[in-house]
PDB file of N, CA and C in Angstrom:
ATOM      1  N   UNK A   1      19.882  10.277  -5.358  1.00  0.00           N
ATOM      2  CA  UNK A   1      18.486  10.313  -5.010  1.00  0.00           C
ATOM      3  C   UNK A   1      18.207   9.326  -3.882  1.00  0.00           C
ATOM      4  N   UNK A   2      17.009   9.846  -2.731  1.00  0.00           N
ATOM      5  CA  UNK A   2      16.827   8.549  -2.027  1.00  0.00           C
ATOM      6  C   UNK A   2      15.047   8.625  -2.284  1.00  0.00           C
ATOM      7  N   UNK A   3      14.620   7.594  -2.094  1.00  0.00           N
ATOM      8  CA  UNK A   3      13.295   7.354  -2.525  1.00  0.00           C
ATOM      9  C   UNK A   3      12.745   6.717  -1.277  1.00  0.00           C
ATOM     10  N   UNK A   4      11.345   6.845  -1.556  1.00  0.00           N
ATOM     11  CA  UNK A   4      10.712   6.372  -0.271  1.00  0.00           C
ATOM     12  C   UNK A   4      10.750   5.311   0.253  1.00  0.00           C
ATOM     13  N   UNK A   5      10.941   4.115  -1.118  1.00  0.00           N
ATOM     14  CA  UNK A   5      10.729   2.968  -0.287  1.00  0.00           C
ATOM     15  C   UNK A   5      12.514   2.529   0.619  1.00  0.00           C
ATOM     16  N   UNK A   6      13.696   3.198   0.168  1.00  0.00           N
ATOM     17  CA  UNK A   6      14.678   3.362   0.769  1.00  0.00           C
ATOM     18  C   UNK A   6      14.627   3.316   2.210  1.00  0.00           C
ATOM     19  N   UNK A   7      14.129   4.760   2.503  1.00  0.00           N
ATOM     20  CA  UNK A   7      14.159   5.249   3.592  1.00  0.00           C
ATOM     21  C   UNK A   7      13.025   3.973   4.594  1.00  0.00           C
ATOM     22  N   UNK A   8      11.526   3.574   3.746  1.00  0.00           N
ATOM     23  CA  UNK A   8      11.087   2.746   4.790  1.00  0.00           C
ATOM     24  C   UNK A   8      12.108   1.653   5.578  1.00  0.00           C
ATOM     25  N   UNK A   9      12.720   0.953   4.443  1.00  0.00           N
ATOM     26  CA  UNK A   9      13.887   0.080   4.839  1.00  0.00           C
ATOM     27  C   UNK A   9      14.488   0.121   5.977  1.00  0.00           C
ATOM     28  N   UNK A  10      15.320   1.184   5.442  1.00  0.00           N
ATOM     29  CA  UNK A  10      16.511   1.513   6.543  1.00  0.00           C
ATOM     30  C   UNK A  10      15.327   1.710   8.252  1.00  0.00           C
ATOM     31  N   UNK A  11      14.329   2.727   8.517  1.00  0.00           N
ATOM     32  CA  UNK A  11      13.750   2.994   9.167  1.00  0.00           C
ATOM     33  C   UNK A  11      13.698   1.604  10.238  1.00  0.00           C
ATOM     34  N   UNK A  12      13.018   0.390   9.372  1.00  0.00           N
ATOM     35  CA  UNK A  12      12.625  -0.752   9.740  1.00  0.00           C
ATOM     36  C   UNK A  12      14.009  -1.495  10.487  1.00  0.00           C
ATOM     37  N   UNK A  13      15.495  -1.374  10.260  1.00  0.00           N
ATOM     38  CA  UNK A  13      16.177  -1.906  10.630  1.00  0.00           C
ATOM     39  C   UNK A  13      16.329  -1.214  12.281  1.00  0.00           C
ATOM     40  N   UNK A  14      16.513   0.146  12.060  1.00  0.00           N
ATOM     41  CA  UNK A  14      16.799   0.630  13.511  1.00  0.00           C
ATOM     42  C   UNK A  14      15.413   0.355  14.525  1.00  0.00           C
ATOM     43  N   UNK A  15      14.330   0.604  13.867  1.00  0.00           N
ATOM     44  CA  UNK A  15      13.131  -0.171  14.667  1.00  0.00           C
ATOM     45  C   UNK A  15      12.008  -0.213  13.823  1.00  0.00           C
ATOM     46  N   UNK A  16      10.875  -0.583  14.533  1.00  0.00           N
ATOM     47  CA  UNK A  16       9.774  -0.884  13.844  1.00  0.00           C
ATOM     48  C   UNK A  16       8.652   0.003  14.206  1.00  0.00           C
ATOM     49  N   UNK A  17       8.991   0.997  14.049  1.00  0.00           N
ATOM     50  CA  UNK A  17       8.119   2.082  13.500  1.00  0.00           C
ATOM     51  C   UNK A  17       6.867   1.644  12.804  1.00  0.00           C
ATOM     52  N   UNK A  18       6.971   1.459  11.593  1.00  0.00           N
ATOM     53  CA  UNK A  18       5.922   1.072  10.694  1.00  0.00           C
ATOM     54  C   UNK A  18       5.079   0.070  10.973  1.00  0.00           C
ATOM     55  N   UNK A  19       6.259  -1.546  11.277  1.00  0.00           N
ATOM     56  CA  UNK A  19       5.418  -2.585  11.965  1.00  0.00           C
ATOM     57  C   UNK A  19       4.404  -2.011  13.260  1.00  0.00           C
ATOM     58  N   UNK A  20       4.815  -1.257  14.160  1.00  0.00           N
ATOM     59  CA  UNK A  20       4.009  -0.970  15.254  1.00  0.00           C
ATOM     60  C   UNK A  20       2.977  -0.238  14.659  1.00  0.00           C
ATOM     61  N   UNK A  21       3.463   0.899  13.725  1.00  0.00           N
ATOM     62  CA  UNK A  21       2.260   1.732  13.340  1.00  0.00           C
ATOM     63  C   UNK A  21       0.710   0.862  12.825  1.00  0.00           C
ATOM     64  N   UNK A  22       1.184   0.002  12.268  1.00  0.00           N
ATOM     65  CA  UNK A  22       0.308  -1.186  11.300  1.00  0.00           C
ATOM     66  C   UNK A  22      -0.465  -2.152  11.918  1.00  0.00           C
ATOM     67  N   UNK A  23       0.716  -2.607  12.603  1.00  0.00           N
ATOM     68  CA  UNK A  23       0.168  -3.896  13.530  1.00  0.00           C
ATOM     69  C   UNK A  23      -0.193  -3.921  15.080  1.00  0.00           C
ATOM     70  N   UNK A  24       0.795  -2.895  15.443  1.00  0.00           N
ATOM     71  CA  UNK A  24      -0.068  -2.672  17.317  1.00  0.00           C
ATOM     72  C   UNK A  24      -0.731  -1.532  17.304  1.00  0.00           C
ATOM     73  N   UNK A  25      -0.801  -0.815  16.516  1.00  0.00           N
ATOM     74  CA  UNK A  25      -1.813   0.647  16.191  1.00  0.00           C
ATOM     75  C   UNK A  25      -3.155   0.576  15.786  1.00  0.00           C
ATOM     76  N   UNK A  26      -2.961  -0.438  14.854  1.00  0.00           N
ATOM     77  CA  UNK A  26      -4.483   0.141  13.929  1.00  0.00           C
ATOM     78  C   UNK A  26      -4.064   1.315  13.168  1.00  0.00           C
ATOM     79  N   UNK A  27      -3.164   1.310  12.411  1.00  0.00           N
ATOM     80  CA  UNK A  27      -2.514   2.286  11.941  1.00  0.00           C
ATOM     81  C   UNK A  27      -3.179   2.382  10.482  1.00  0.00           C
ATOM     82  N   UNK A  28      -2.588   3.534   9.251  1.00  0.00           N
ATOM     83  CA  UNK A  28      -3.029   3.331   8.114  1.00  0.00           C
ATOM     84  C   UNK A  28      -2.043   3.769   7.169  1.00  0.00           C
ATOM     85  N   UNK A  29      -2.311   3.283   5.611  1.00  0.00           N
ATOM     86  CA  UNK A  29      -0.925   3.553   4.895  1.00  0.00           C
ATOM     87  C   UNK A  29      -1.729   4.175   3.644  1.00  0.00           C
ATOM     88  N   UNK A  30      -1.405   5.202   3.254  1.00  0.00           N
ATOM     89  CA  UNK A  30      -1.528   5.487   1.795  1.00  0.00           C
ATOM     90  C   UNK A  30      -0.332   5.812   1.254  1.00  0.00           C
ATOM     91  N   UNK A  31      -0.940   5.617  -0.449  1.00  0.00           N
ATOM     92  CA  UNK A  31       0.386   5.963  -1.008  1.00  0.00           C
ATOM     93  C   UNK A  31      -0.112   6.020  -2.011  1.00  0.00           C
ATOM     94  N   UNK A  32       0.230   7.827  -2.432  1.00  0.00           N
ATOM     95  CA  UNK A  32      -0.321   8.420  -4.138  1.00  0.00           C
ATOM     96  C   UNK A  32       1.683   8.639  -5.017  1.00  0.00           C
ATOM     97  N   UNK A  33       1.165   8.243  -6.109  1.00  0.00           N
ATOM     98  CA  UNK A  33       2.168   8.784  -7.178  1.00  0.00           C
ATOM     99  C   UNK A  33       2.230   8.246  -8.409  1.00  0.00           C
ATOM    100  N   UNK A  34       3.442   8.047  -8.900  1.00  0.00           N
ATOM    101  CA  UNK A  34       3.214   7.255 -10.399  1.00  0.00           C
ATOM    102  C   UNK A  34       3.106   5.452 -10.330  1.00  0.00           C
ATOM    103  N   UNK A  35       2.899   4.439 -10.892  1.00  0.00           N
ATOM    104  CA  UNK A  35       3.039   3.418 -10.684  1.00  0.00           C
ATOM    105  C   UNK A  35       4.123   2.642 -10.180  1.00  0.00           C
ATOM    106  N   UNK A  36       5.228   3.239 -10.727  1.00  0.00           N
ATOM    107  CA  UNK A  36       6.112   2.397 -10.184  1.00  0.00           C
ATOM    108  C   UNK A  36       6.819   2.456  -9.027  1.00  0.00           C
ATOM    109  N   UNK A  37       6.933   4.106  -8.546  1.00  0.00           N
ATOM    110  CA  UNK A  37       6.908   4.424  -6.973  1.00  0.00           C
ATOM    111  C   UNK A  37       5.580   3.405  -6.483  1.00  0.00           C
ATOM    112  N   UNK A  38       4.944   3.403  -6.531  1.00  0.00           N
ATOM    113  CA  UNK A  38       3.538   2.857  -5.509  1.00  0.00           C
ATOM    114  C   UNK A  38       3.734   1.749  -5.917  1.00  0.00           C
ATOM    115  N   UNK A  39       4.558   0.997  -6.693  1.00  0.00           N
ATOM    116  CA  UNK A  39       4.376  -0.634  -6.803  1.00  0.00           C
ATOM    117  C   UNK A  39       5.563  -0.677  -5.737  1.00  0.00           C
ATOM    118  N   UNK A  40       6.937  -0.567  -6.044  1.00  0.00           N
ATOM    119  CA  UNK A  40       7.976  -0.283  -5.160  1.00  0.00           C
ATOM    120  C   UNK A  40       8.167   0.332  -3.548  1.00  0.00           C
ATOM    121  N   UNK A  41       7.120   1.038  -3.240  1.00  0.00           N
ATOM    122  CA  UNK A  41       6.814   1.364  -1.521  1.00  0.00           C
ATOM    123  C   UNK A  41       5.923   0.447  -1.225  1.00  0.00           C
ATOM    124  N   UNK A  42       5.003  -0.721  -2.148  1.00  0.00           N
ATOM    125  CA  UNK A  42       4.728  -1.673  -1.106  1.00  0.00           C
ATOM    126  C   UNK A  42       5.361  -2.519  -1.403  1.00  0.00           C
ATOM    127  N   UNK A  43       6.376  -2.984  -2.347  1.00  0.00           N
ATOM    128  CA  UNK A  43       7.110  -4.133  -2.070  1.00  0.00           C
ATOM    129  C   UNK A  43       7.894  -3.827  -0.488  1.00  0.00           C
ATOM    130  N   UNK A  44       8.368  -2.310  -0.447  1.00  0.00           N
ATOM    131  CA  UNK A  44       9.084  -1.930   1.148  1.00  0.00           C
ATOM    132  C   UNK A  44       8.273  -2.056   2.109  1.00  0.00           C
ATOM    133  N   UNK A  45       6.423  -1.630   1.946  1.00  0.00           N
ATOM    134  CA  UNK A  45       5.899  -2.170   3.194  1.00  0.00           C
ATOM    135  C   UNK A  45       6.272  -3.393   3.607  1.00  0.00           C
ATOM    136  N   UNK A  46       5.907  -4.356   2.425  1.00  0.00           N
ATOM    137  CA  UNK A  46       6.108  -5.819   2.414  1.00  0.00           C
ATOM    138  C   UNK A  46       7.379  -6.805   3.036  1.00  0.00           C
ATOM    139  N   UNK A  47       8.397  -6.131   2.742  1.00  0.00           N
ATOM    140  CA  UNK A  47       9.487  -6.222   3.052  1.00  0.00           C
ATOM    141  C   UNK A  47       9.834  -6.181   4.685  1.00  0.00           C
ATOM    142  N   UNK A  48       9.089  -4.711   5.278  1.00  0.00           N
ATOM    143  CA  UNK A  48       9.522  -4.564   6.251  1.00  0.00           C
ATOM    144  C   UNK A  48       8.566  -5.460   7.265  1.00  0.00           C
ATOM    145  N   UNK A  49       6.948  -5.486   7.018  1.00  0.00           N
ATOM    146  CA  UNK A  49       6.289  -6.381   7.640  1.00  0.00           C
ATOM    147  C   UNK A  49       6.937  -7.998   7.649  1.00  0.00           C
ATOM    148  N   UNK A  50       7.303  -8.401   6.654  1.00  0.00           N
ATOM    149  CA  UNK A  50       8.485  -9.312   6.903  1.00  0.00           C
ATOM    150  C   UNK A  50       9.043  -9.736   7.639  1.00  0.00           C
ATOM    151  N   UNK A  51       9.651  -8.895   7.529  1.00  0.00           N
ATOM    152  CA  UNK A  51      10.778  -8.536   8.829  1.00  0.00           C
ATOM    153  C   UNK A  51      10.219  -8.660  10.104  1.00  0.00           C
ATOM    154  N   UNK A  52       9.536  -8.525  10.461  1.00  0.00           N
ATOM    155  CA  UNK A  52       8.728  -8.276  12.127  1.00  0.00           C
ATOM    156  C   UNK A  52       8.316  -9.411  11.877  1.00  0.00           C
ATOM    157  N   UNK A  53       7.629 -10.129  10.748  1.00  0.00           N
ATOM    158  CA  UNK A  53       6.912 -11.475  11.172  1.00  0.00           C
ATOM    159  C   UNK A  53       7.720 -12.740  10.659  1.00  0.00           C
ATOM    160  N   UNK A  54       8.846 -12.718  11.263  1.00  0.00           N
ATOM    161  CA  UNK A  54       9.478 -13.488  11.521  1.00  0.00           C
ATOM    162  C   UNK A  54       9.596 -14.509   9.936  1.00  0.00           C
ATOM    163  N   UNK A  55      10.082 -13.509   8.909  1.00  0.00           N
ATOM    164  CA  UNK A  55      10.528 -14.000   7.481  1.00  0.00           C
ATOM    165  C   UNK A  55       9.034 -14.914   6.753  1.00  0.00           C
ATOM    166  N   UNK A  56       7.910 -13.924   6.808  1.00  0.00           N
ATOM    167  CA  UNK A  56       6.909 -15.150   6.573  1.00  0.00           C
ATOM    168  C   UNK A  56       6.001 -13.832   5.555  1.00  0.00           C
ATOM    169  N   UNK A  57       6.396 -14.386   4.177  1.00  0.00           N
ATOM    170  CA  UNK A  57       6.284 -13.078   3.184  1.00  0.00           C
ATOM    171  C   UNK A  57       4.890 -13.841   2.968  1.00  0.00           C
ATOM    172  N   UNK A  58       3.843 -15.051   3.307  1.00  0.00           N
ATOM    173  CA  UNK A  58       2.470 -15.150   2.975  1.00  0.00           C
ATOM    174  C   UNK A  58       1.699 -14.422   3.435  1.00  0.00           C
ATOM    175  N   UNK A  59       2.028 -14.612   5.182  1.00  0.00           N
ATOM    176  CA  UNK A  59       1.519 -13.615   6.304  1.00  0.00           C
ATOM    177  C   UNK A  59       1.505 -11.818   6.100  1.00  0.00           C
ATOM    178  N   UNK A  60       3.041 -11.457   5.773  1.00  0.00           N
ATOM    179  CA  UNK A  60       2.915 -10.509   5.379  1.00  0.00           C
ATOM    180  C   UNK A  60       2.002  -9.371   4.411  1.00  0.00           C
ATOM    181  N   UNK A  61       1.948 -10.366   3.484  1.00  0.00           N
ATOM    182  CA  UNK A  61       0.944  -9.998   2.255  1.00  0.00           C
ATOM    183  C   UNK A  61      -0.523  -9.731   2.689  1.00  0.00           C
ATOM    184  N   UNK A  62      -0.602 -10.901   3.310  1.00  0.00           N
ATOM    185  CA  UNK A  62      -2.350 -11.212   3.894  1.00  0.00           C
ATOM    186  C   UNK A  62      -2.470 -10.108   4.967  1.00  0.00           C
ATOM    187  N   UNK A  63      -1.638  -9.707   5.226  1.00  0.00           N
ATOM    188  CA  UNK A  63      -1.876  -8.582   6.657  1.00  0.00           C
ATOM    189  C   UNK A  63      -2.289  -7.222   5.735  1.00  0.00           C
ATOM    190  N   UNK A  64      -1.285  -6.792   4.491  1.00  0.00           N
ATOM    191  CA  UNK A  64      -1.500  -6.243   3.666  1.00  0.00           C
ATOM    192  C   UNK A  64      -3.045  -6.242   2.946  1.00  0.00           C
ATOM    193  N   UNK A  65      -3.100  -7.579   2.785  1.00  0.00           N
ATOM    194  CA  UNK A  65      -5.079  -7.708   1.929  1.00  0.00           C
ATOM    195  C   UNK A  65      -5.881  -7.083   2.771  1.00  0.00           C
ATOM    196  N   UNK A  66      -5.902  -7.463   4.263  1.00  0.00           N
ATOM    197  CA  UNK A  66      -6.317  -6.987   4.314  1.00  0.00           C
ATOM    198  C   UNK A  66      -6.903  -5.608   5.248  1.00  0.00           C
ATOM    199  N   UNK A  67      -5.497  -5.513   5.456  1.00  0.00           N
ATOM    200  CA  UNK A  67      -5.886  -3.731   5.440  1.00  0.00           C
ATOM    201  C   UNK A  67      -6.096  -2.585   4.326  1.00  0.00           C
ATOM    202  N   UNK A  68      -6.125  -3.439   3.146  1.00  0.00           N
ATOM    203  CA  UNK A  68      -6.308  -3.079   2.216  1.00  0.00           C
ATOM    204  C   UNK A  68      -8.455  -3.110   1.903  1.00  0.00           C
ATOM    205  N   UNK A  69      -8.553  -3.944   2.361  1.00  0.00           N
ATOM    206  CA  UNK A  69      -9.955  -4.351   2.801  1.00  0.00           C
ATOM    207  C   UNK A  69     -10.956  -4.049   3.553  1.00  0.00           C
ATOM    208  N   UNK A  70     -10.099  -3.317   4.834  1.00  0.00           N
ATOM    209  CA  UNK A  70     -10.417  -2.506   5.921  1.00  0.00           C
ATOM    210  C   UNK A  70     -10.241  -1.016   5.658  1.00  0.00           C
ATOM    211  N   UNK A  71      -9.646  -0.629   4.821  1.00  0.00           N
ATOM    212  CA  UNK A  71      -9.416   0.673   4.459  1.00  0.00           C
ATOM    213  C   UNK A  71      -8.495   0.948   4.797  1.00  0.00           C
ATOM    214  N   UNK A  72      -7.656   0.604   5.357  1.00  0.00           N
ATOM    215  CA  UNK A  72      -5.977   1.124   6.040  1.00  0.00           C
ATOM    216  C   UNK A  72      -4.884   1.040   5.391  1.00  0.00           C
ATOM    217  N   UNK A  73      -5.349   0.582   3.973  1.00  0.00           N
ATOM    218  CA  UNK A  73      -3.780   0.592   3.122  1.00  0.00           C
ATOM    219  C   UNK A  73      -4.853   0.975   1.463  1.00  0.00           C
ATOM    220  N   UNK A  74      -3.950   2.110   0.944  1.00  0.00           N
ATOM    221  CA  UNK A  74      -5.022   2.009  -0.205  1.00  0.00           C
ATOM    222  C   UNK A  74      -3.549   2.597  -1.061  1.00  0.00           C
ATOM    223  N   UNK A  75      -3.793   2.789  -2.242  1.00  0.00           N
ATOM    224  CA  UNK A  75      -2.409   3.476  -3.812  1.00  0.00           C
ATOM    225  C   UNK A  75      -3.677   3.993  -4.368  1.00  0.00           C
ATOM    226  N   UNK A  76      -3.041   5.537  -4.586  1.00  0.00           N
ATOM    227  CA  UNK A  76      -3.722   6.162  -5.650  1.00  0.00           C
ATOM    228  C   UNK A  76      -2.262   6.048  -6.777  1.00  0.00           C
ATOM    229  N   UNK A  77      -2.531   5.527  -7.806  1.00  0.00           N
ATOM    230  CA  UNK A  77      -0.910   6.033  -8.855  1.00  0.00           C
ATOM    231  C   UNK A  77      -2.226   5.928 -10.174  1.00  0.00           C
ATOM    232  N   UNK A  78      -0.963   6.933 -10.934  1.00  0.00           N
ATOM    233  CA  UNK A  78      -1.603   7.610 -12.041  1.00  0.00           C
ATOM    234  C   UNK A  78      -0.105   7.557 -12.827  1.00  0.00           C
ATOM    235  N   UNK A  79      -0.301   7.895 -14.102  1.00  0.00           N
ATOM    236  CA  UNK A  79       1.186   8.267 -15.173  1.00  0.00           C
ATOM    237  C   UNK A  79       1.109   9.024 -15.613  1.00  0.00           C
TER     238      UNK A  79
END
């Protein structure tokens, strides 16, 4: 099996796709499914924003709040 937050990973190493989508875009992230997929694809957002900001998992998070705040990152999960 490969799962989503996999594939964000790997994605993030060959480039930063996502970081750009997020951070030089104005980009947006959803993510519907069961809980533990949607807890696990943002530990991979998290991960990969990371990564671009230079190993600084506070920053990361807070970029996360708040586009979460702004409307650009939202989880629908259900069981």
């Amino acid at each position: 099996k490969i799962y989503v937050q996999q594939v964000l990973t790997a994605l993030s190493k060959e480039n930063r796709m996502l970081a750009r989508h997020v951070l030089d875009r104005d980009g947006c992230i959803y993510i519907a499914g069961n809980p533990n997929m949607a807890r696990a694809v943002k530990e991979g957002i998290i991960e990969v924003l990371v990564e671009d900001l230079d190993g600084d998992v506070v920053r990361a998070q807070k970029v996360l709040k708040k586009l979460q705040k702004d409307g650009r990152f939202s989880i629908e999960a259900w069981s």
